[in-house]
C-alpha atoms as a PDB file:
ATOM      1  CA  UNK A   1       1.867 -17.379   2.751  1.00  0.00           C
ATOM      2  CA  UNK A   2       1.317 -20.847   4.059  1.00  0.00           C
ATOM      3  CA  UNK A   3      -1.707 -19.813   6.022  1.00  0.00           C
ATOM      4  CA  UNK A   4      -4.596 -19.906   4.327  1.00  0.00           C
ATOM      5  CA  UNK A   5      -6.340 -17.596   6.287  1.00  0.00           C
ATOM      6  CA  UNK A   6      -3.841 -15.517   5.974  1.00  0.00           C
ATOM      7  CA  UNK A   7      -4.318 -16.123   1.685  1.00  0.00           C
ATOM      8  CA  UNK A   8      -7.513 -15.256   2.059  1.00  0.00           C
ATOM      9  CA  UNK A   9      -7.352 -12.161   3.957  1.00  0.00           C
ATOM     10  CA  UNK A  10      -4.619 -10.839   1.543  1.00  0.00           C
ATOM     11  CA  UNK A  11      -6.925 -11.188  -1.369  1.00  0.00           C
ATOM     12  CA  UNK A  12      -9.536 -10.296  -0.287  1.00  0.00           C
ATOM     13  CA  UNK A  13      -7.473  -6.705   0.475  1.00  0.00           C
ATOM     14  CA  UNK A  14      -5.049  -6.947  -2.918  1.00  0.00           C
ATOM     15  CA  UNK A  15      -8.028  -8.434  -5.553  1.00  0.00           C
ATOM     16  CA  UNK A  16      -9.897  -5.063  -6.011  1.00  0.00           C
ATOM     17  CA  UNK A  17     -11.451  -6.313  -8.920  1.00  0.00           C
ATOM     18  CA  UNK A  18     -12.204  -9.228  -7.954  1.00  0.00           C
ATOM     19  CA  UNK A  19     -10.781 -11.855 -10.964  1.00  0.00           C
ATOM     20  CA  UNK A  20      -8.641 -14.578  -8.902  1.00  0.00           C
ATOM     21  CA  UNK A  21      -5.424 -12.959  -9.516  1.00  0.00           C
ATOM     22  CA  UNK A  22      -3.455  -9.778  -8.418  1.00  0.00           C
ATOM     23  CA  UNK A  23      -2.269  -7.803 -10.990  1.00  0.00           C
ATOM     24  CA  UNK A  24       0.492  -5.238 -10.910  1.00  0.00           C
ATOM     25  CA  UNK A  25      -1.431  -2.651 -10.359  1.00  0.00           C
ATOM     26  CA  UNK A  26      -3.468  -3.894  -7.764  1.00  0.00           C
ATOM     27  CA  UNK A  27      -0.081  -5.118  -5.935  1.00  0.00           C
ATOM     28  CA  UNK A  28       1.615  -1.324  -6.316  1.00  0.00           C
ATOM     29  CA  UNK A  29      -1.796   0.171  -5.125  1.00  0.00           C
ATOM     30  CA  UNK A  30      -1.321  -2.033  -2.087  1.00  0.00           C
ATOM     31  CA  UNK A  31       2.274  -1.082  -1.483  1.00  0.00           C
ATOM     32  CA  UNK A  32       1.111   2.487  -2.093  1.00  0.00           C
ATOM     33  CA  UNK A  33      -1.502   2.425   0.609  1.00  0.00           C
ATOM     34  CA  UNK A  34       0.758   0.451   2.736  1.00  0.00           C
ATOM     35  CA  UNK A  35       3.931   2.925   2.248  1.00  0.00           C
ATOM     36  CA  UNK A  36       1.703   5.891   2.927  1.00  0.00           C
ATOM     37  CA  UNK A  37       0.719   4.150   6.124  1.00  0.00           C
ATOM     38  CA  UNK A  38       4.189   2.902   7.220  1.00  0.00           C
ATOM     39  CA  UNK A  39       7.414   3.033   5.523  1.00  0.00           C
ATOM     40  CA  UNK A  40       8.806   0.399   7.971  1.00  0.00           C
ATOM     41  CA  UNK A  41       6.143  -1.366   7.155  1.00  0.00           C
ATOM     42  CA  UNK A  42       6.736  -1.590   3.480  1.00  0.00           C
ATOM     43  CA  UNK A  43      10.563  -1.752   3.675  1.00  0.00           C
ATOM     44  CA  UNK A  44       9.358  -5.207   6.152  1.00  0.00           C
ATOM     45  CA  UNK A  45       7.528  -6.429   3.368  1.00  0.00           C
ATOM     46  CA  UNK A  46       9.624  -5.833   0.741  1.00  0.00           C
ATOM     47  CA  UNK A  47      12.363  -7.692   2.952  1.00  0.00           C
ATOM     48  CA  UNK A  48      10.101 -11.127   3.191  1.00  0.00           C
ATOM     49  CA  UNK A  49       9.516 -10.706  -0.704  1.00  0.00           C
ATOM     50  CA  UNK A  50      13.711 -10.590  -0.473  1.00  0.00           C
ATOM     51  CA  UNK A  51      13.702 -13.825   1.021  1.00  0.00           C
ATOM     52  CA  UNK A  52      11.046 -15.941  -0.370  1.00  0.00           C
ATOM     53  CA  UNK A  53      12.819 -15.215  -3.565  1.00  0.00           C
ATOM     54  CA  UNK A  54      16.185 -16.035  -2.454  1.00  0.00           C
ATOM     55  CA  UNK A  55      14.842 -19.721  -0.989  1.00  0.00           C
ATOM     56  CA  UNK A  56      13.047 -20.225  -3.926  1.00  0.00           C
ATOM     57  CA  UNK A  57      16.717 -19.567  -6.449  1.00  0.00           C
ATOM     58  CA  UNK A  58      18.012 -21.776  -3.363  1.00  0.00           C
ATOM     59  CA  UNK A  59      16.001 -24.414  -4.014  1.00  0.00           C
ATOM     60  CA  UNK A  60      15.361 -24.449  -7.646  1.00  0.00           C
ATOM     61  CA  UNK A  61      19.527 -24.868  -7.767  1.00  0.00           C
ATOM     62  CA  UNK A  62      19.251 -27.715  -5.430  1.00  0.00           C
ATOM     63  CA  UNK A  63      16.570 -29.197  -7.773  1.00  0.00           C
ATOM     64  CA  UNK A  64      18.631 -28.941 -10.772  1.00  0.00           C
END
C-alpha cells in the first residue's frame, strides 16, 4: 500500500461509488468478486491484511 499507483488502482476498483472512501460493502463486494475468481487469491489477501495488522499492534506497543 506504499505505492501510489498501486492506491490508485485499488480505488479506482474498490470505490464503486465513487465518495473517497471504501466502505464495507464495497470492500466485501471486492472480496466477493475476488473469492469467486480465486480462493488462493483471497486467502493471499486476507494473509497481507494478517500482517499489516500485526506490524501495526507491533509498533503501536513499541510507541507506547
Amino acid at each position: 500500500m506504499k505505492n501510489p499507483q498501486f492506491v490508485s488502482s485499488a480505488m479506482e476498483h474498490l470505490d464503486l461509488n465513487l465518495d473517497g472512501c471504501v466502505s464495507l460493502r464495497e470492500w466485501l463486494i471486492s472480496m466477493k468478486t475476488t473469492f469467486d475468481k480465486s480462493e488462493a487469491a483471497c486467502k493471499t489477501a486476507l494473509k497481507m491484511h494478517e500482517k499489516g495488522e500485526r506490524k501495526e499492534k507491533r509498533a503501536q506497543a513499541e510507541y507506547n
